[in-house]
Protein backbone atom coordinates (compact mmCIF):
# COMPACT_ATOMS: atom_id res chain seq x y z
CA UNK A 1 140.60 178.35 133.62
CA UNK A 2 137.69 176.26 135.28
CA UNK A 3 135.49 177.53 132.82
CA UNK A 4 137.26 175.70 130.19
CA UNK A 5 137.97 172.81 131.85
CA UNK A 6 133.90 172.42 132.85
CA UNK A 7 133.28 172.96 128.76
CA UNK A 8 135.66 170.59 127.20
CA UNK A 9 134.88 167.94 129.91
CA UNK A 10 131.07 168.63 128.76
CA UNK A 11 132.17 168.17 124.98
CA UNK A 12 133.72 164.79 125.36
CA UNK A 13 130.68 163.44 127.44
CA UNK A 14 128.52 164.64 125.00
CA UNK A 15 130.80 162.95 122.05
CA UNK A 16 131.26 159.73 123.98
CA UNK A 17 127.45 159.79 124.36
CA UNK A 18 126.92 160.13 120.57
CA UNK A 19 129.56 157.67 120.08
CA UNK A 20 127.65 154.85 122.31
CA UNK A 21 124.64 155.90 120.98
CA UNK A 22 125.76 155.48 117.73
CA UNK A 23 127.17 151.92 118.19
CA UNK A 24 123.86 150.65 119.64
CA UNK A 25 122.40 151.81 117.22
CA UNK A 26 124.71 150.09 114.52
CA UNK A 27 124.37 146.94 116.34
CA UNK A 28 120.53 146.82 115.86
CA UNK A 29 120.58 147.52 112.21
CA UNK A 30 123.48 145.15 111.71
CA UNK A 31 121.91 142.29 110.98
CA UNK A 32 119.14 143.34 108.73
CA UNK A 33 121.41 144.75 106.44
CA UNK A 34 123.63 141.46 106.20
CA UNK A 35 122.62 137.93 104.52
CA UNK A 36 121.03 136.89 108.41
CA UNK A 37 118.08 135.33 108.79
CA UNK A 38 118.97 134.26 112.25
CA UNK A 39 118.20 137.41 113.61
CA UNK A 40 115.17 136.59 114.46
CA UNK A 41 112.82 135.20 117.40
CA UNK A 42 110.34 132.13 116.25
CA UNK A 43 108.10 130.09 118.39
CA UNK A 44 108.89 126.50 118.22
CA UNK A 45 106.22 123.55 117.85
CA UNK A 46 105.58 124.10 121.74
CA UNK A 47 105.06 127.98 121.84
CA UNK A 48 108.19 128.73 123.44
CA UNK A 49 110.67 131.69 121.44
CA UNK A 50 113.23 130.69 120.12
CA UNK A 51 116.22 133.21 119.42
CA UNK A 52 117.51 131.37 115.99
CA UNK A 53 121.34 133.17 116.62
CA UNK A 54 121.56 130.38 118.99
CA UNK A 55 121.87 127.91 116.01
CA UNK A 56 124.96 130.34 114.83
CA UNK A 57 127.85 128.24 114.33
CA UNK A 58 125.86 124.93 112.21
CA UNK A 59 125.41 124.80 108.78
CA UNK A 60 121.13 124.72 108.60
CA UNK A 61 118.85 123.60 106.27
CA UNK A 62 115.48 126.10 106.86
CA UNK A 63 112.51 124.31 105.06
CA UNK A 64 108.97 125.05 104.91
CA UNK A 65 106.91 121.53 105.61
CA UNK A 66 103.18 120.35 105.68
CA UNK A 67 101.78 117.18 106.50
CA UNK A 68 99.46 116.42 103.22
CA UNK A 69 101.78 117.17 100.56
CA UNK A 70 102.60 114.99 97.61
CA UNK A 71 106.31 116.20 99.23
CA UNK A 72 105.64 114.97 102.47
CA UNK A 73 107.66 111.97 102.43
CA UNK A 74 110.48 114.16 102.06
CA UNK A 75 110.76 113.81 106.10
CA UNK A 76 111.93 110.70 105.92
CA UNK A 77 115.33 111.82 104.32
CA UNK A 78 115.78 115.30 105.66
CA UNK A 79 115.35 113.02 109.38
CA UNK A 80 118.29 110.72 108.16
CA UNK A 81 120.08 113.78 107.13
CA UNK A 82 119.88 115.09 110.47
CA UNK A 83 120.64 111.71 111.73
CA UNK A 84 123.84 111.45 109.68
CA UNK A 85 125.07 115.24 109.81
CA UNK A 86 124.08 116.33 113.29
CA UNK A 87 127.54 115.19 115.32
CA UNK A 88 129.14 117.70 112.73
CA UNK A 89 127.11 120.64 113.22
CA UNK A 90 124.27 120.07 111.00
CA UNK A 91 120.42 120.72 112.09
CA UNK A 92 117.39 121.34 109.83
CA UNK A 93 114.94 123.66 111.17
CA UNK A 94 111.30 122.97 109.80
CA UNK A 95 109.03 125.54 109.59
CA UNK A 96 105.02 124.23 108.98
CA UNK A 97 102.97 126.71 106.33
CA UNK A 98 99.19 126.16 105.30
CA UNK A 99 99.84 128.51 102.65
CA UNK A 100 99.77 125.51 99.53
CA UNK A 101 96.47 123.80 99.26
CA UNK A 102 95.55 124.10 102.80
CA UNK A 103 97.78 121.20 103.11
CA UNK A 104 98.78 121.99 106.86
CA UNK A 105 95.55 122.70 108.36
CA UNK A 106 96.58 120.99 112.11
CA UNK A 107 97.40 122.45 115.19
CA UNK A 108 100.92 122.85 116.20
CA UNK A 109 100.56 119.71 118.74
CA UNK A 110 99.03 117.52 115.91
CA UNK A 111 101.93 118.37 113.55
CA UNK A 112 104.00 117.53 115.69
CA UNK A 113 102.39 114.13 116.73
CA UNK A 114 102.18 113.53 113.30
CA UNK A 115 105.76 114.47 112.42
CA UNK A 116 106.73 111.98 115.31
CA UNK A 117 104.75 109.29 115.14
CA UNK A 118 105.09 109.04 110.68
CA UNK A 119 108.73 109.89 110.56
CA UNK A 120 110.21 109.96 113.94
CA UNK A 121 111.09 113.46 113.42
CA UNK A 122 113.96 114.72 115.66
CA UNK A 123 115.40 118.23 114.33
CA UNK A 124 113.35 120.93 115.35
CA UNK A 125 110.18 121.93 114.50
CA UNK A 126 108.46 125.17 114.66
CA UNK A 127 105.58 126.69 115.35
CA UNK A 128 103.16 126.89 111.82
CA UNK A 129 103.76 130.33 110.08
CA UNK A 130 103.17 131.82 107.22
CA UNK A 131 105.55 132.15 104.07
CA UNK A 132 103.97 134.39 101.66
CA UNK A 133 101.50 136.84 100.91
CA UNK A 134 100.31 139.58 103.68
CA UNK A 135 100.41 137.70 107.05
CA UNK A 136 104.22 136.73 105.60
CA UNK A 137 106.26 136.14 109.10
CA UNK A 138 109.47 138.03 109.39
CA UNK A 139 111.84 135.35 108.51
CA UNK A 140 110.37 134.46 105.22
CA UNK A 141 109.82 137.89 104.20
CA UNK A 142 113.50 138.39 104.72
CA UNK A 143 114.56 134.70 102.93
CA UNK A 144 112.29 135.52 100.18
CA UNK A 145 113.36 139.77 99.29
CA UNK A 146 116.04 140.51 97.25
CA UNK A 147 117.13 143.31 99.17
CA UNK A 148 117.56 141.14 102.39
CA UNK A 149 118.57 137.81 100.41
CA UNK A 150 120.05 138.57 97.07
CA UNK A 151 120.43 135.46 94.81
CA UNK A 152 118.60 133.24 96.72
CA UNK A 153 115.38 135.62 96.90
CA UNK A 154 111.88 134.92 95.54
CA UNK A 155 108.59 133.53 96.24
CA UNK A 156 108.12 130.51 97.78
CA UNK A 157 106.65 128.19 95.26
CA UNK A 158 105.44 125.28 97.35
CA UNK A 159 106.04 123.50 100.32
CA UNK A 160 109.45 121.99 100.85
CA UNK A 161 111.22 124.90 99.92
CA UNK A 162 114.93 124.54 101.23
CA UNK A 163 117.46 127.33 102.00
CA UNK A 164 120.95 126.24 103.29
CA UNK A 165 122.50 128.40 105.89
CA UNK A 166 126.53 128.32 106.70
CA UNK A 167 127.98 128.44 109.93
CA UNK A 168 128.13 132.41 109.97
CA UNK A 169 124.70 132.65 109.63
CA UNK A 170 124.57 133.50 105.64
CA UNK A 171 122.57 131.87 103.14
CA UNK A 172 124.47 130.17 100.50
CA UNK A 173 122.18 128.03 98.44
CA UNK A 174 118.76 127.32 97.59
CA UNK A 175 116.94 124.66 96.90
CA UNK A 176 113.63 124.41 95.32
CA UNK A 177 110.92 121.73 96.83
CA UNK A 178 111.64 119.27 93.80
CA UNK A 179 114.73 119.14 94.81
CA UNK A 180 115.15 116.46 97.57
CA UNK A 181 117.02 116.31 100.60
CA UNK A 182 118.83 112.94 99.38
CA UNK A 183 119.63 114.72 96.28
CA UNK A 184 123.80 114.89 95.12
CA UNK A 185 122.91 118.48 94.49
CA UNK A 186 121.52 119.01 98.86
CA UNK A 187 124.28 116.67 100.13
CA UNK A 188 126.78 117.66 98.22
CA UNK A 189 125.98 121.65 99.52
CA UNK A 190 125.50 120.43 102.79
CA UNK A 191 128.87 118.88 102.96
CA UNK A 192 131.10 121.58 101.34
CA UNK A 193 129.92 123.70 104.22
CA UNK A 194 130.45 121.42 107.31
CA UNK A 195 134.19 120.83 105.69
CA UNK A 196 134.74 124.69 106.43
CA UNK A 197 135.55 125.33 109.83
């Protein structure tokens, strides 16, 4: 009778140890199979990672920035954007690229002098990356694959590219650099989404 005992108490270890093996494992892949680019660890303008799930629960605007663009001035209003929306779970998170024209070519401390000092930048700022080609970082080669990011996939044309990201973590519009942050089309978005609770 022991014998038996000994080999179905060996059975459901091993099948409880497939089981948490297999939720682990689930957990990992979850996110890269769903619309979340906030699975993902950036650097911010001081070097330090950043896990971007911590911004889970804000509707975010993810745009990629430079500092001599003819789009530059679009600080200005994505700052009073911020300004205005922040108390009610908005942030932008701005992510520098040299990929258009060389037209970020600073260090990460002089963008973000610059950022401060021209347009009293306060949302945050990350670390310069790349958004296309082979150096591509992680987040932008998931924002711009249409197996990742369905509808809203593509190539990033320019600088100033905007995706808008709802409080679960999903992206729900884009918004091509044209397109400015004062814009009915951006506000409008941006406020649908911080109505929903």
């Amino acid at each position: 009778m022991s014998f038996f005992i000994r080999i179905l108490a060996l059975t459901a270890i091993a099948a409880l140890a497939a089981g948490g093996a297999g939720s682990a494992g689930a957990a990992q892949a979850g996110p890269a199979k769903q619309n979340y680019p906030l699975a993902y660890t950036m650097n911010d303008i001081e070097g330090k990672p950043v896990d971007l799930a911590g911004y889970r629960g804000r509707v975010i605007l993810l745009v990629n920035t430079a500092s001599k663009c003819g789009l530059t001035p679009q600080y200005a209003p994505l700052q009073a954007l911020y300004s205005k929306y922040k108390a009610r779970g908005f942030t932008i998170l701005a992510f520098p690229a040299n990929n258009f024209g060389k037209q970020e070519p600073g260090t990460d401390g002089q963008i973000k002098e610059f950022c401060s000092t021209n347009y009293s930048v306060t949302f945050p700022l990350f670390s310069k990356v790349s958004v296309k080609g082979d150096d591509i970082c992680q987040l932008y080669s998931y924002l711009t694959s249409e197996q990742t990011n369905p509808g809203f996939s593509g190539e990033i044309p320019w600088n100033f590219t905007k995706f808008l990201v709802n409080r679960e973590g999903k992206v729900v519009a884009r918004f091509e650099p044209k397109t400015t942050p004062e814009s009915d089309e951006v506000v409008g978005a941006i406020e649908r989404e911080l109505e929903k609770k």
